[in-house]
Protein backbone atom coordinates (compact mmCIF):
# COMPACT_ATOMS: atom_id res chain seq x y z
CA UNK A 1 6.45 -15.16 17.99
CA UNK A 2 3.53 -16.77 16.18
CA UNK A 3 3.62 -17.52 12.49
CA UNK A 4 1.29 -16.32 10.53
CA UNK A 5 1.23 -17.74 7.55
CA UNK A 6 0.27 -21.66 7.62
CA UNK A 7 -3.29 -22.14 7.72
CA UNK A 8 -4.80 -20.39 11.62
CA UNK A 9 -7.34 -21.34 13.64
CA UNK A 10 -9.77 -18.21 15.31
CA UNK A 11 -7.26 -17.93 18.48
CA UNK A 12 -3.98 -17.98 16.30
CA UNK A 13 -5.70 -15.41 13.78
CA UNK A 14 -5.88 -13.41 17.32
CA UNK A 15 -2.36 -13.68 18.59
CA UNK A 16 -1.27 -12.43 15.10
CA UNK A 17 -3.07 -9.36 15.68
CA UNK A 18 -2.20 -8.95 18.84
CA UNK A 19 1.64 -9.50 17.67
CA UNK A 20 1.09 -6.73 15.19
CA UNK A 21 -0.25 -4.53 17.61
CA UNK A 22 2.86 -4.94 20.21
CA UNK A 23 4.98 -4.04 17.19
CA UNK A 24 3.46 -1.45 16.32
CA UNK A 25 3.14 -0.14 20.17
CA UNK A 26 7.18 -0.47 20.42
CA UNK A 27 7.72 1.75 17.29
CA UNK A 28 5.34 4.47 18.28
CA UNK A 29 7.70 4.07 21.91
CA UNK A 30 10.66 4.30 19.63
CA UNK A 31 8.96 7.22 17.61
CA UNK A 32 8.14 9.29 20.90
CA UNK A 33 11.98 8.86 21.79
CA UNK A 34 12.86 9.77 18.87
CA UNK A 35 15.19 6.13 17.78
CA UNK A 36 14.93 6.13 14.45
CA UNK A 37 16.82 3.14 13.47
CA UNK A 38 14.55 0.98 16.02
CA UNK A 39 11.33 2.04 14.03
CA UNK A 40 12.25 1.10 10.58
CA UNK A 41 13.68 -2.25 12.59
CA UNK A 42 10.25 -2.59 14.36
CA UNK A 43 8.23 -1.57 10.94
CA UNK A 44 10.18 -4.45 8.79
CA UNK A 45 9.10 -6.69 11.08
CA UNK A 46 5.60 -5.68 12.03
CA UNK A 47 5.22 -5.45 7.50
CA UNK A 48 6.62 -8.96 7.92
CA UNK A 49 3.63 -10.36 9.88
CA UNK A 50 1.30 -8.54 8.18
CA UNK A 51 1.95 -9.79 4.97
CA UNK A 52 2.07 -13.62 6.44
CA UNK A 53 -1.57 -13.08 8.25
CA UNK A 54 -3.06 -12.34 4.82
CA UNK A 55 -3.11 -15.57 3.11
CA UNK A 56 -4.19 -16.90 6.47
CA UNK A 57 -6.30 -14.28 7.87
CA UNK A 58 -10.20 -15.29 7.85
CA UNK A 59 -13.51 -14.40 9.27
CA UNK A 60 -15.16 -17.70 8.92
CA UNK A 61 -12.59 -19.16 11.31
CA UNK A 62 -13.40 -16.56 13.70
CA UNK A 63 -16.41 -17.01 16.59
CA UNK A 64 -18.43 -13.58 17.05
CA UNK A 65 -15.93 -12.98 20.24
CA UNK A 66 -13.21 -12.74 18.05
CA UNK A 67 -14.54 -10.74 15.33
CA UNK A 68 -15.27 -7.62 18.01
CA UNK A 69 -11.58 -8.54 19.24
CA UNK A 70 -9.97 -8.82 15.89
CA UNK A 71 -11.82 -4.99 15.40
CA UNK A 72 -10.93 -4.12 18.70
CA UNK A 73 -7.17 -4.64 17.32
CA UNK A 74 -7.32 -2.77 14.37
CA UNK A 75 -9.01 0.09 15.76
CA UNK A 76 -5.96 0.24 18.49
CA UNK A 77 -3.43 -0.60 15.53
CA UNK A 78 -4.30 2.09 13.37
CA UNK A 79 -4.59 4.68 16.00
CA UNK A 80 -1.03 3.84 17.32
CA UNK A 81 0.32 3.76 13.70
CA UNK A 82 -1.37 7.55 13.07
CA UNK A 83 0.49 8.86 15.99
CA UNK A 84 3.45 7.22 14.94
CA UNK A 85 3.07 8.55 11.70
CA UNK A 86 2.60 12.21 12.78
CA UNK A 87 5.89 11.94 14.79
CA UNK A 88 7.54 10.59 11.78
CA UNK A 89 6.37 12.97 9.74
CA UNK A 90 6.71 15.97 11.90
CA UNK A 91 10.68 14.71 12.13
CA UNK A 92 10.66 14.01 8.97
CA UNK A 93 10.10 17.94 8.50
CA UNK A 94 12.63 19.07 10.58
CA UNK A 95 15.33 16.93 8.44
CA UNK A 96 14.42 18.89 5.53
CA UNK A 97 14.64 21.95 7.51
CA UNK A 98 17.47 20.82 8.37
CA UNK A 99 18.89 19.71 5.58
CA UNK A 100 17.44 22.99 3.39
CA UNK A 101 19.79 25.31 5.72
CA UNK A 102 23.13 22.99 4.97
CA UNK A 103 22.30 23.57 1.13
CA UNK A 104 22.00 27.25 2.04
CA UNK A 105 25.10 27.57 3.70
CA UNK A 106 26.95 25.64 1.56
CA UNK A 107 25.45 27.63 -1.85
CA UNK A 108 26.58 31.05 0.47
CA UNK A 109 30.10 29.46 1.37
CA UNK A 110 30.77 28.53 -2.38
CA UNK A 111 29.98 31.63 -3.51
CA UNK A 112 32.20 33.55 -0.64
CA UNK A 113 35.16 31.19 -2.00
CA UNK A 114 34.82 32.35 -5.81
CA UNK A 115 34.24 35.79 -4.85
CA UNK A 116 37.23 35.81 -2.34
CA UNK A 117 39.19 33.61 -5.12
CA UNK A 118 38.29 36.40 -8.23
């Protein structure tokens, strides 16, 4: 794995995005199968390299080829991290769905047991 956070040249700037982007690939994998635990794993990590690159990350160490590339890479990063975010979310939803109908049933039980109990 490349560190990304001592001082980068234009093709190390590069493999940090492209790191960032296989992350973020192998949570939206973990999102589509539903694994949970793996994306918040995968998500520390990817937030990890993220927040190295940006003391590091600069355009004036970066030829014109790797400017489109670096774009290239956050164009395909963001759209893999809004589909990853619409599974979350739309999971996310069902939970409280979920969830909502164990509060019912438990507010419905409790009440059964006093009225059964009075």
């Amino acid at each position: 794995m490349e560190r990304c956070d001592s001082p980068l040249n234009g093709g190390a700037i590069i493999a940090c995005y492209e790191q960032i982007l296989a992350l973020t690939l192998q949570k939206l994998d973990a999102a589509r199968n539903s694994d949970w635990d793996e994306v918040v794993v995968l998500e520390e990590k990817r937030t990890d390299v993220i927040g190295s690159l940006k003391s590091s990350d600069r355009n004036d160490l970066l030829d014109d080829l790797q400017i489109s590339k670096k774009a290239e890479l956050i164009r395909d990063i963001l759209a893999s991290d809004l589909e990853g975010r619409t599974l979350t979310e739309e999971w996310m939803a069902e939970l409280k769905n979920i969830l909502g109908s164990l509060g019912t049933e438990m507010k419905l039980s409790n009440a059964y047991e006093r009225a059964a109990g009075s």
